[in-house]
PDB file of N, CA and C in Angstrom:
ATOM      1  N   UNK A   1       0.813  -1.194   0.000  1.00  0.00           N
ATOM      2  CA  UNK A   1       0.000   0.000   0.000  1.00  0.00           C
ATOM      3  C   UNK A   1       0.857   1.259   0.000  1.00  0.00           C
ATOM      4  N   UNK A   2       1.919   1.438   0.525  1.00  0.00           N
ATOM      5  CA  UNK A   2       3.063   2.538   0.802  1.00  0.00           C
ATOM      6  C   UNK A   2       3.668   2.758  -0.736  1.00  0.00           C
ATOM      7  N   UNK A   3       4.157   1.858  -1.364  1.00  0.00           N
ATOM      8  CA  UNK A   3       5.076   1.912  -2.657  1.00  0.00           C
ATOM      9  C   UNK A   3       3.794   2.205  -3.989  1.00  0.00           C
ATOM     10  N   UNK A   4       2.770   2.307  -3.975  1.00  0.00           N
ATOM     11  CA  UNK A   4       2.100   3.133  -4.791  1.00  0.00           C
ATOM     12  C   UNK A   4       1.453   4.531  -4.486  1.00  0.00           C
ATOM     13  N   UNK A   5       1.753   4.424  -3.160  1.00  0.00           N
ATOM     14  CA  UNK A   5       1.568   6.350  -2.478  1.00  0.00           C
ATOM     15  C   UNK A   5       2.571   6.880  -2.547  1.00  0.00           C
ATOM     16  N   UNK A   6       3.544   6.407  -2.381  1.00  0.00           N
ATOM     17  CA  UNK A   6       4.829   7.261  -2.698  1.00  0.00           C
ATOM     18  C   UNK A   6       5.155   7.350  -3.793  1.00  0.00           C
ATOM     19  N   UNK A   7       4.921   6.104  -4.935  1.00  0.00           N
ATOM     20  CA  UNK A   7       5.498   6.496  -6.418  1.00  0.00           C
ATOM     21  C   UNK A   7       4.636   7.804  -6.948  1.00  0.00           C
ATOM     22  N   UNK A   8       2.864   7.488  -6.409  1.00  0.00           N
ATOM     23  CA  UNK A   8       2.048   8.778  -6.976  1.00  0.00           C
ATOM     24  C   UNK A   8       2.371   9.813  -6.647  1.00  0.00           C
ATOM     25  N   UNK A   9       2.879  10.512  -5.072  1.00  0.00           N
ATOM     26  CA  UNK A   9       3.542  11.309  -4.538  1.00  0.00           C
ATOM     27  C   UNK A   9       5.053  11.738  -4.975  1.00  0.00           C
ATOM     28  N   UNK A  10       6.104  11.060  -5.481  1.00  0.00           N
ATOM     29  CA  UNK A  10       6.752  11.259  -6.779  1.00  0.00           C
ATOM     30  C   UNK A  10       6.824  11.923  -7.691  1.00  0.00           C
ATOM     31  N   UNK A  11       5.624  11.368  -8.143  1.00  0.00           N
ATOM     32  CA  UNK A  11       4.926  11.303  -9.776  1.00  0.00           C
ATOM     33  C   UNK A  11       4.353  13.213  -9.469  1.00  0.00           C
ATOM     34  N   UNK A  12       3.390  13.312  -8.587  1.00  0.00           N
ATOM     35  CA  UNK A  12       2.973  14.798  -8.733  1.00  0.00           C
ATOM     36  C   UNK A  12       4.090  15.464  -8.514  1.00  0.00           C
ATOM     37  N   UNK A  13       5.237  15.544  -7.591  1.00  0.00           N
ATOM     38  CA  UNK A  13       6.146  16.559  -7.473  1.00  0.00           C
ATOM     39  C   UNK A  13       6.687  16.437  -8.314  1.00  0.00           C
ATOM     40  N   UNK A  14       7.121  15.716  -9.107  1.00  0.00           N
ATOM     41  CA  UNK A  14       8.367  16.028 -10.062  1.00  0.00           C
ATOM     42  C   UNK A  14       7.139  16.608 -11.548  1.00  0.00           C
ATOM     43  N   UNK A  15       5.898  16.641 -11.520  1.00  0.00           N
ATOM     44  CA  UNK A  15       4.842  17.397 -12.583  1.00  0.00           C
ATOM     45  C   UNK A  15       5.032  18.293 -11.818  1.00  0.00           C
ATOM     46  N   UNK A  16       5.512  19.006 -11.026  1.00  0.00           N
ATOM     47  CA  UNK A  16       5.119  20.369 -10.592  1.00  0.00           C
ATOM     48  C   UNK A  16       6.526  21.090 -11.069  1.00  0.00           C
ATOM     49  N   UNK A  17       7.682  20.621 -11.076  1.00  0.00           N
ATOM     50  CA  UNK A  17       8.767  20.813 -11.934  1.00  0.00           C
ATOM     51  C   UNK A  17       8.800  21.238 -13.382  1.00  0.00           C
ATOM     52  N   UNK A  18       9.051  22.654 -13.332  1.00  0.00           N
ATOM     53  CA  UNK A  18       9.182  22.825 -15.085  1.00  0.00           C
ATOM     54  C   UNK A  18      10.748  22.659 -15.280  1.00  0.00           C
ATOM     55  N   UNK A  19      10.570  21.900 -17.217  1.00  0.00           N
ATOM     56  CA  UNK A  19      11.566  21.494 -17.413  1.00  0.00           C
ATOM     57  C   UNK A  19      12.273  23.025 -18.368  1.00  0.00           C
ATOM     58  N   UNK A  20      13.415  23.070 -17.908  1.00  0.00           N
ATOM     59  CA  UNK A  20      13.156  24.603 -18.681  1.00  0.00           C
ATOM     60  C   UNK A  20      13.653  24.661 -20.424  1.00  0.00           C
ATOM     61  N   UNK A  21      13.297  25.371 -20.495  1.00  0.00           N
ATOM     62  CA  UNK A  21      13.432  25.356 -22.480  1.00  0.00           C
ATOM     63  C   UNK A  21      14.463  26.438 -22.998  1.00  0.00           C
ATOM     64  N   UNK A  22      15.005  25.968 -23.800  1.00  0.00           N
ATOM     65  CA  UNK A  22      16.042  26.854 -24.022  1.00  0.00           C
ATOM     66  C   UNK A  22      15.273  27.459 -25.463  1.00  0.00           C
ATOM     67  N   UNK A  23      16.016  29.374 -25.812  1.00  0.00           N
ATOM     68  CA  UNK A  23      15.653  29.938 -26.089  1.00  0.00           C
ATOM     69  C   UNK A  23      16.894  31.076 -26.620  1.00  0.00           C
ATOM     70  N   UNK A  24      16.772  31.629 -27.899  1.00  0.00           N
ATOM     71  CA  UNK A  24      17.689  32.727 -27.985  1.00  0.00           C
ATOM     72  C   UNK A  24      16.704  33.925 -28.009  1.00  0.00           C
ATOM     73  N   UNK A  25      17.472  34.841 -27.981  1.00  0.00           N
ATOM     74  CA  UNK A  25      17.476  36.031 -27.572  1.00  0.00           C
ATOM     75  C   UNK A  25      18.762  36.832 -28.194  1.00  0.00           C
ATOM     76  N   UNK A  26      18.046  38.338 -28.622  1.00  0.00           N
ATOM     77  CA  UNK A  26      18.662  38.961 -29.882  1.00  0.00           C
ATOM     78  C   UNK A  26      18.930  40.241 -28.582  1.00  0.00           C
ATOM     79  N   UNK A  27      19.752  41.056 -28.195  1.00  0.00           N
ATOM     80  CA  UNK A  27      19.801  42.203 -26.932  1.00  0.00           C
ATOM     81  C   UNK A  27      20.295  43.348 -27.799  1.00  0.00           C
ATOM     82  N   UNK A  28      19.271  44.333 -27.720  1.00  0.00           N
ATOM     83  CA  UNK A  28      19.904  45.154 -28.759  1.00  0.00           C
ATOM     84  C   UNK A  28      21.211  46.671 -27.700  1.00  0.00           C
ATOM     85  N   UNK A  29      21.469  46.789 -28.442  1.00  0.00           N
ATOM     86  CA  UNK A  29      23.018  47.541 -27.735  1.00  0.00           C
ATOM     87  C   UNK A  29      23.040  48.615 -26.797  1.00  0.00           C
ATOM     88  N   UNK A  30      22.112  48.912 -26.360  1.00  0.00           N
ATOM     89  CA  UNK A  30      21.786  50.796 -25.889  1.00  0.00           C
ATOM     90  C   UNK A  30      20.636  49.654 -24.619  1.00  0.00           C
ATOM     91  N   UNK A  31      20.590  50.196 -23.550  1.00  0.00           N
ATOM     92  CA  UNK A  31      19.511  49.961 -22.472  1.00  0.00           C
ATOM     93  C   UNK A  31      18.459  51.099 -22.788  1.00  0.00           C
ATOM     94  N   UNK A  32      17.692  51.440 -22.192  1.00  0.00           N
ATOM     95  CA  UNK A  32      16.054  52.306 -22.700  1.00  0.00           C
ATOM     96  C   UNK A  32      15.190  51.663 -21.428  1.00  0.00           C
ATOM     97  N   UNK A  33      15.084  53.787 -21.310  1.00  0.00           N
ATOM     98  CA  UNK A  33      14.204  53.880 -19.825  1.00  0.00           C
ATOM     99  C   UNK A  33      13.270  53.370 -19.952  1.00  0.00           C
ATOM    100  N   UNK A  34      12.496  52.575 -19.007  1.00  0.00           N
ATOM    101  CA  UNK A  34      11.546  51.694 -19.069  1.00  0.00           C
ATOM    102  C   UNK A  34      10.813  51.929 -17.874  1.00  0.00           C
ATOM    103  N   UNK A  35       9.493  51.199 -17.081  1.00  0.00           N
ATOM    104  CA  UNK A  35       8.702  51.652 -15.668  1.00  0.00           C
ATOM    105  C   UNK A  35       8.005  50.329 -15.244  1.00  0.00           C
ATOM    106  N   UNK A  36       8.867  49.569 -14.125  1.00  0.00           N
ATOM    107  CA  UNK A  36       8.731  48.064 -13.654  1.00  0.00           C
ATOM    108  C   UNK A  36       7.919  48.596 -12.563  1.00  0.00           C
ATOM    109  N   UNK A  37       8.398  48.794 -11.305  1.00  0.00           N
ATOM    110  CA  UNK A  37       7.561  48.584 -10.318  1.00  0.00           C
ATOM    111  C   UNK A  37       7.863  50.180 -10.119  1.00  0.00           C
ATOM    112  N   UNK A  38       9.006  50.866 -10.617  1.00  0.00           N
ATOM    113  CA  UNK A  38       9.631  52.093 -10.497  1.00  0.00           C
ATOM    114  C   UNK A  38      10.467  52.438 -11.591  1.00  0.00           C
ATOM    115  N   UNK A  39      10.453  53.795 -12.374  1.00  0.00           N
ATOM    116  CA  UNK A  39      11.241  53.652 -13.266  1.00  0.00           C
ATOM    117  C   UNK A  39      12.890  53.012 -13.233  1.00  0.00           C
ATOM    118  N   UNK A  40      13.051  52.547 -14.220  1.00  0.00           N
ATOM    119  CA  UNK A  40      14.688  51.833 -14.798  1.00  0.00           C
ATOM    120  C   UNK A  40      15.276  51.992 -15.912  1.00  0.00           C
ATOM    121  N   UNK A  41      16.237  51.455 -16.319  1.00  0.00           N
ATOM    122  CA  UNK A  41      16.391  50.451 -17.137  1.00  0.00           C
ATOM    123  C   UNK A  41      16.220  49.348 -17.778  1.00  0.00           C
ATOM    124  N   UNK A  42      15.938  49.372 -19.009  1.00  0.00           N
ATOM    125  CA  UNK A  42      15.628  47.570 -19.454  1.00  0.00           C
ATOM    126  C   UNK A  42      16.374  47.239 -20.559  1.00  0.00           C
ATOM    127  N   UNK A  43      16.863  46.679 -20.711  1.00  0.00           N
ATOM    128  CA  UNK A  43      17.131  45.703 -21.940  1.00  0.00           C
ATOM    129  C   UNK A  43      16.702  45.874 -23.066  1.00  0.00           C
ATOM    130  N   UNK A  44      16.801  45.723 -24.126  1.00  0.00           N
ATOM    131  CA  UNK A  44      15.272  45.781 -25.012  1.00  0.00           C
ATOM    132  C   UNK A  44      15.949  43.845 -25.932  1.00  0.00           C
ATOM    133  N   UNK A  45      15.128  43.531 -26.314  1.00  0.00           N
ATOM    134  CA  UNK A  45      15.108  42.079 -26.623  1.00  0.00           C
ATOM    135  C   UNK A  45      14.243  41.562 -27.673  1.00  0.00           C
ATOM    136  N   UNK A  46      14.722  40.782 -28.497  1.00  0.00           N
ATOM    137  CA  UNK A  46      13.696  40.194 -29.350  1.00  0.00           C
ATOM    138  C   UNK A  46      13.740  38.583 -29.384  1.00  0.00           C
ATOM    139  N   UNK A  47      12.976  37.680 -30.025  1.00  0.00           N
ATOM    140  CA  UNK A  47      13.440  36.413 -30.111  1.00  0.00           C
ATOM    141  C   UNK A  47      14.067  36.144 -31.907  1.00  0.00           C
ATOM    142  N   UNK A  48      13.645  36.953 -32.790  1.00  0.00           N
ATOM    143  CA  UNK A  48      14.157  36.819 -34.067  1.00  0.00           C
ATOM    144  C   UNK A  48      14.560  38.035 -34.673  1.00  0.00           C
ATOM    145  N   UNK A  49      15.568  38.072 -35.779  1.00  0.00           N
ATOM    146  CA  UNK A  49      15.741  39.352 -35.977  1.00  0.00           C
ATOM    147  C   UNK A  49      14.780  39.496 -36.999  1.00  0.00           C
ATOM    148  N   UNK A  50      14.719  41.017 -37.193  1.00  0.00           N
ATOM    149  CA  UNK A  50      13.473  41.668 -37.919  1.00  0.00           C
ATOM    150  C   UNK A  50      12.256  42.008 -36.766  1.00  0.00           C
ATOM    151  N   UNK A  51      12.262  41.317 -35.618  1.00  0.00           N
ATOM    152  CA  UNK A  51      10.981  41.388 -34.876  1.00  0.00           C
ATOM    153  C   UNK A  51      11.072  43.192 -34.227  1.00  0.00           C
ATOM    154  N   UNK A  52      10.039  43.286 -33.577  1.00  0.00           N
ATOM    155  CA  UNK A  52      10.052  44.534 -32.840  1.00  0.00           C
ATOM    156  C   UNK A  52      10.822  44.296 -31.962  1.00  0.00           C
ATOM    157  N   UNK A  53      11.332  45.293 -31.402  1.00  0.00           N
ATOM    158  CA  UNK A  53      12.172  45.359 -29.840  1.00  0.00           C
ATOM    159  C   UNK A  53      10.810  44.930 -28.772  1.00  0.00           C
ATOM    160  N   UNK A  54      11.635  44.398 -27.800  1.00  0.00           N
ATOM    161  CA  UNK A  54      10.737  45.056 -26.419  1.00  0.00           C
ATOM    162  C   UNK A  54      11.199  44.813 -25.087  1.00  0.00           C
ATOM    163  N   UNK A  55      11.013  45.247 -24.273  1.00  0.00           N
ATOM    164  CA  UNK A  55      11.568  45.354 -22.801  1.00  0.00           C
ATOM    165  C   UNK A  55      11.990  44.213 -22.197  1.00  0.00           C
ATOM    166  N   UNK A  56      13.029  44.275 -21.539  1.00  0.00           N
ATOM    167  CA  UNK A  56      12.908  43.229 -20.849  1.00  0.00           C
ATOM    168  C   UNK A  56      13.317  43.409 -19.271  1.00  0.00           C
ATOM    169  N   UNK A  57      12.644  43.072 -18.044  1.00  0.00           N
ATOM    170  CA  UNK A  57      12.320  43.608 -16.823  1.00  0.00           C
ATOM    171  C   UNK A  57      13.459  43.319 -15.933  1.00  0.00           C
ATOM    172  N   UNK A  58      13.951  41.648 -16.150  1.00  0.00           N
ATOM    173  CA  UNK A  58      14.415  41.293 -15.399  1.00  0.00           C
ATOM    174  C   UNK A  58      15.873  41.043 -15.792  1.00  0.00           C
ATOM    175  N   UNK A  59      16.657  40.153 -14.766  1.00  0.00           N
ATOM    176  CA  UNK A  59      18.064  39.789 -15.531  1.00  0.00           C
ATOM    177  C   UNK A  59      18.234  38.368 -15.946  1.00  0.00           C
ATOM    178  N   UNK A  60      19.679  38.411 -16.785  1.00  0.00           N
ATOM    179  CA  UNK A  60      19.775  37.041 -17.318  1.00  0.00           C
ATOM    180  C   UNK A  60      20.791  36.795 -16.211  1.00  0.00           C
ATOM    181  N   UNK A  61      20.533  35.602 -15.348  1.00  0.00           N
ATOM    182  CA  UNK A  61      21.600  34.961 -14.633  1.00  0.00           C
ATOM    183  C   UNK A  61      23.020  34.781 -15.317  1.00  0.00           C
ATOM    184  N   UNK A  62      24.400  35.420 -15.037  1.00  0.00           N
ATOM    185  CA  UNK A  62      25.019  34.805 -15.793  1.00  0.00           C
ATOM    186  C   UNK A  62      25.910  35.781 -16.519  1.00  0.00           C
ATOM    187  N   UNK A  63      24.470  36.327 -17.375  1.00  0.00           N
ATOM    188  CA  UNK A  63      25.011  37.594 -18.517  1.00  0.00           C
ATOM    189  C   UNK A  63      25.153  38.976 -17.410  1.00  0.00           C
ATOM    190  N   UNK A  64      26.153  39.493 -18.126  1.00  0.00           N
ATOM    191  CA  UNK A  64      26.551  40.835 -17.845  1.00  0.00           C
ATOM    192  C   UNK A  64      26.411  41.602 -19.491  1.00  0.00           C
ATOM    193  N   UNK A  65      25.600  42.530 -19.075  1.00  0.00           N
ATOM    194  CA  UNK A  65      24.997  43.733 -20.254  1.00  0.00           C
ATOM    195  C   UNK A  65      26.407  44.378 -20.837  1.00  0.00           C
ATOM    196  N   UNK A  66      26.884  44.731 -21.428  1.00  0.00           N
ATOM    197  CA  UNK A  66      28.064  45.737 -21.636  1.00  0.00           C
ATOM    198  C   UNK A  66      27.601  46.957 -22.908  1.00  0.00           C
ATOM    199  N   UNK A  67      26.936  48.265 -22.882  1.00  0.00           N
ATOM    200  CA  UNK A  67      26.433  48.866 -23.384  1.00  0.00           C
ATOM    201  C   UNK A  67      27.254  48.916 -24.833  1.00  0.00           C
ATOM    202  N   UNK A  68      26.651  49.573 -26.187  1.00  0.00           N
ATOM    203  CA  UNK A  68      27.384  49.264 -27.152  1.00  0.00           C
ATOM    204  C   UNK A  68      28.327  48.152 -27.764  1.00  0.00           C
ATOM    205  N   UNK A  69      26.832  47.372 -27.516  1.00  0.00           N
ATOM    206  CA  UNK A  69      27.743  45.859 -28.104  1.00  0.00           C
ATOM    207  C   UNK A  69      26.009  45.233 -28.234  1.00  0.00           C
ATOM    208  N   UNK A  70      25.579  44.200 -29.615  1.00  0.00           N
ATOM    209  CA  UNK A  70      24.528  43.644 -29.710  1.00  0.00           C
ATOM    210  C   UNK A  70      24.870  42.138 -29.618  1.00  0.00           C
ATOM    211  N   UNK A  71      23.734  41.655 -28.763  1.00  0.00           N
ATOM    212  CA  UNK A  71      24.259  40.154 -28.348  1.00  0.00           C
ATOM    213  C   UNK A  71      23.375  39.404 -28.656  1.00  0.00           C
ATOM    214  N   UNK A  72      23.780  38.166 -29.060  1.00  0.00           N
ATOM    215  CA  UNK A  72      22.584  37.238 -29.245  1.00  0.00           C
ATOM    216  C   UNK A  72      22.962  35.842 -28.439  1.00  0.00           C
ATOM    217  N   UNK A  73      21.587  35.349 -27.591  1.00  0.00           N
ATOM    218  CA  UNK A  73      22.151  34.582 -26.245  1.00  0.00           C
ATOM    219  C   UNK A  73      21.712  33.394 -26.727  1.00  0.00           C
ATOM    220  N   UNK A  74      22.000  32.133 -26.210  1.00  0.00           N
ATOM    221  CA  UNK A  74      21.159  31.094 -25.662  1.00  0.00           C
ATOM    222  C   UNK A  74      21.041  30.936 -24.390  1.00  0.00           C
ATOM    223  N   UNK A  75      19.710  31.192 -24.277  1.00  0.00           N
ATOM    224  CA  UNK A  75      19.703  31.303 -22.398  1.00  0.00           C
ATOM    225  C   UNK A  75      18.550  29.904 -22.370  1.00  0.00           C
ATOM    226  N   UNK A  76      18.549  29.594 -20.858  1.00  0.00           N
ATOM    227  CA  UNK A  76      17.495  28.302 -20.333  1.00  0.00           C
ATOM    228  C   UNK A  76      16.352  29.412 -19.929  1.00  0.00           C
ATOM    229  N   UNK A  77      15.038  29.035 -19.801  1.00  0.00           N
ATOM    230  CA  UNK A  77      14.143  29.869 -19.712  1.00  0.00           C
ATOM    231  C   UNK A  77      12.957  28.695 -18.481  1.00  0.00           C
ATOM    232  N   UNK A  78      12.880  29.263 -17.463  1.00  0.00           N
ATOM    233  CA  UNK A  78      12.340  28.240 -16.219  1.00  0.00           C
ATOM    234  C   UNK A  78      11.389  28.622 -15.853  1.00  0.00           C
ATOM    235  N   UNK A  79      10.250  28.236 -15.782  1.00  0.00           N
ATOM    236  CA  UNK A  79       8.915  28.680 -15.348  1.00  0.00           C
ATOM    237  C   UNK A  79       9.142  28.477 -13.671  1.00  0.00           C
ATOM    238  N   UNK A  80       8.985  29.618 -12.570  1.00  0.00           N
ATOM    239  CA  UNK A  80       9.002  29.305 -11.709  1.00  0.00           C
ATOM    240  C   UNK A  80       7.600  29.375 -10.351  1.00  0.00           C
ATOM    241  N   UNK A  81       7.779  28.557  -9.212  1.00  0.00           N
ATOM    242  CA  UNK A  81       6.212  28.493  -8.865  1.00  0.00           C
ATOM    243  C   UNK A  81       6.303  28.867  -7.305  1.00  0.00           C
ATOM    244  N   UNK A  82       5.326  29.648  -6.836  1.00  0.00           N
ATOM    245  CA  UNK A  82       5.725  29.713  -5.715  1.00  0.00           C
ATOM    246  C   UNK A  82       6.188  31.097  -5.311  1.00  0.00           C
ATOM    247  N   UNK A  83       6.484  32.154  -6.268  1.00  0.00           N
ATOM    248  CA  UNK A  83       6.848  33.536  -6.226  1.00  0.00           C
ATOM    249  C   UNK A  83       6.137  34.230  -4.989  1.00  0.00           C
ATOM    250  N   UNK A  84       6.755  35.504  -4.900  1.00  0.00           N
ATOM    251  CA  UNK A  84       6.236  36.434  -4.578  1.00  0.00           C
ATOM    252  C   UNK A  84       4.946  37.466  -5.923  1.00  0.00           C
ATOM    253  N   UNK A  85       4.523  38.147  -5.352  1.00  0.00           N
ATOM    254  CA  UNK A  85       3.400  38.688  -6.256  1.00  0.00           C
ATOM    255  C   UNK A  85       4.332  39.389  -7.362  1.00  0.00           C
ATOM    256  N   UNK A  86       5.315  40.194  -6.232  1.00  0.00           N
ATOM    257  CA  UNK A  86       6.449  41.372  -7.077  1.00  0.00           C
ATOM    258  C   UNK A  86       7.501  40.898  -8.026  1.00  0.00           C
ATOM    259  N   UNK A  87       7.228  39.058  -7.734  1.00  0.00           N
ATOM    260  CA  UNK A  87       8.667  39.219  -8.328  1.00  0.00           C
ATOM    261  C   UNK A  87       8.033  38.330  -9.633  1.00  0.00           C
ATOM    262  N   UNK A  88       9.170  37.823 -10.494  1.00  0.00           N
ATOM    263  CA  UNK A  88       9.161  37.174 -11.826  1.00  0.00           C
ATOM    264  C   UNK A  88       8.745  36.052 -11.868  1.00  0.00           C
ATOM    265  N   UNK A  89       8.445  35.372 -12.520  1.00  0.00           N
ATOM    266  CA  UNK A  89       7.739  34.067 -12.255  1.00  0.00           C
ATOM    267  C   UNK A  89       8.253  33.122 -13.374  1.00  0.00           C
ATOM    268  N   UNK A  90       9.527  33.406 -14.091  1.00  0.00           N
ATOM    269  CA  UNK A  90      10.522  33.146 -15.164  1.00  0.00           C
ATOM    270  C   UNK A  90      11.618  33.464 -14.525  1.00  0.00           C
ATOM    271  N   UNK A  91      12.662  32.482 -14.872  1.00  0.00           N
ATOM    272  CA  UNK A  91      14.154  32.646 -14.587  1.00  0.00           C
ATOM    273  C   UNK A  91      15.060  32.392 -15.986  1.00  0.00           C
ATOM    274  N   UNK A  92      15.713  33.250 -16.247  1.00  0.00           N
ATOM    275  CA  UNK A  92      16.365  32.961 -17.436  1.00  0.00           C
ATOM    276  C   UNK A  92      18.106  32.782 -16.981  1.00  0.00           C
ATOM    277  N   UNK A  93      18.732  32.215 -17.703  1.00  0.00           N
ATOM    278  CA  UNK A  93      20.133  31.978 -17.313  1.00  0.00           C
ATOM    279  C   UNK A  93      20.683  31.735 -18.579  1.00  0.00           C
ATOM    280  N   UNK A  94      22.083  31.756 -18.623  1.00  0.00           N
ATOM    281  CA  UNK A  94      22.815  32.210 -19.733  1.00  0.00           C
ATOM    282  C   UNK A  94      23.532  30.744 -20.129  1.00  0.00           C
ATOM    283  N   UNK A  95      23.401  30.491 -20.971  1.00  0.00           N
ATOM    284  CA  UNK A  95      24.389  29.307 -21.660  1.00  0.00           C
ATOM    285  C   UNK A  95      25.026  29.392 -22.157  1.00  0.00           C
ATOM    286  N   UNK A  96      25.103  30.256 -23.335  1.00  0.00           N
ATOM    287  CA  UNK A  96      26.119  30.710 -23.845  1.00  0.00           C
ATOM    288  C   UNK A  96      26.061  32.053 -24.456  1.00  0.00           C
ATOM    289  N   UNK A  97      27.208  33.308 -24.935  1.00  0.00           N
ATOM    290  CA  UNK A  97      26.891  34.195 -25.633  1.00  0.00           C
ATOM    291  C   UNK A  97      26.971  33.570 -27.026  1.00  0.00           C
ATOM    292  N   UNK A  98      26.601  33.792 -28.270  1.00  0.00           N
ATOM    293  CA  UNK A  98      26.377  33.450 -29.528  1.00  0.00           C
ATOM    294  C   UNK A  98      27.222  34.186 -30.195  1.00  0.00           C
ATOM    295  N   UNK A  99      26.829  35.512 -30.231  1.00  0.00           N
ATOM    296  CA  UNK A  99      27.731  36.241 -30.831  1.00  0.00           C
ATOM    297  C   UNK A  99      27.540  37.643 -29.890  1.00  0.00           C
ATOM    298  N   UNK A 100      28.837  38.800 -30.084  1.00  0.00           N
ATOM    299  CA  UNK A 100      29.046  39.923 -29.227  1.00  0.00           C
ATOM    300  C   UNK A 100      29.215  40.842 -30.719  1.00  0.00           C
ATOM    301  N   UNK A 101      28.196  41.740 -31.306  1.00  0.00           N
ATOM    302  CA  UNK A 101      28.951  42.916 -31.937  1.00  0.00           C
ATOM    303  C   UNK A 101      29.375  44.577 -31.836  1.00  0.00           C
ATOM    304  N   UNK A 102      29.700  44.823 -31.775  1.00  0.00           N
ATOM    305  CA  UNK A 102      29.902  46.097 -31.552  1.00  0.00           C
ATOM    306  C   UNK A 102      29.087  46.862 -32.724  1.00  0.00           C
ATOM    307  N   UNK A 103      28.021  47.847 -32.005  1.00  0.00           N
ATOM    308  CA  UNK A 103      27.197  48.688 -33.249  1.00  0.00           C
ATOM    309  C   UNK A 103      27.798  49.740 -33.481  1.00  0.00           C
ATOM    310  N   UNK A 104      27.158  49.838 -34.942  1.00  0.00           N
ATOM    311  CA  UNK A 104      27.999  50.179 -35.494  1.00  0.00           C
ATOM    312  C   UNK A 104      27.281  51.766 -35.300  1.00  0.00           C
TER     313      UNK A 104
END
């Protein structure tokens, strides 16, 4: 009776686990004032080139921004559970840089 409550008990925690997905990301070179919980800084970001820019709130674990330079990442992208209201509910982290250019 124990070894099928615990495998089901198992079985739901590790479904409550997101598996995270990897993802690139295009960072365009210049940061741009943006308004999170208080005005900032953001990022601006796309997933393909040609797309629109758009903000991005939080950080990439990992990456360090270096202004005047366009980057394109592969980062892991983690659905996370359990947050605070304020905070992100995505974790992104850096795998690798792809490419670093300097704009021109």
């Amino acid at each position: 009776m124990k070894a099928p409550l615990l495998l089901c008990s198992a079985l739901l925690l590790s479904a409550c686990q997101s598996t995270p997905a990897t993802e690139t990301l295009y960072i365009k070179s210049q940061l741009a004032d943006c308004i999170g919980v208080a005005p900032m800084k953001c990022m601006q970001v796309r997933g393909q080139p040609g797309e629109s820019w758009s903000f991005f709130y939080q950080q990439i674990e990992g990456f360090t921004f270096e202004p005047g330079y366009n980057y394109e990442l592969e980062v892991s992208k983690e659905q996370l559970t359990d947050v605070p209201a304020d905070a992100s509910s995505v974790r992104y982290q850096l795998i690798k840089v792809v490419s670093k250019q300097a704009d021109r």
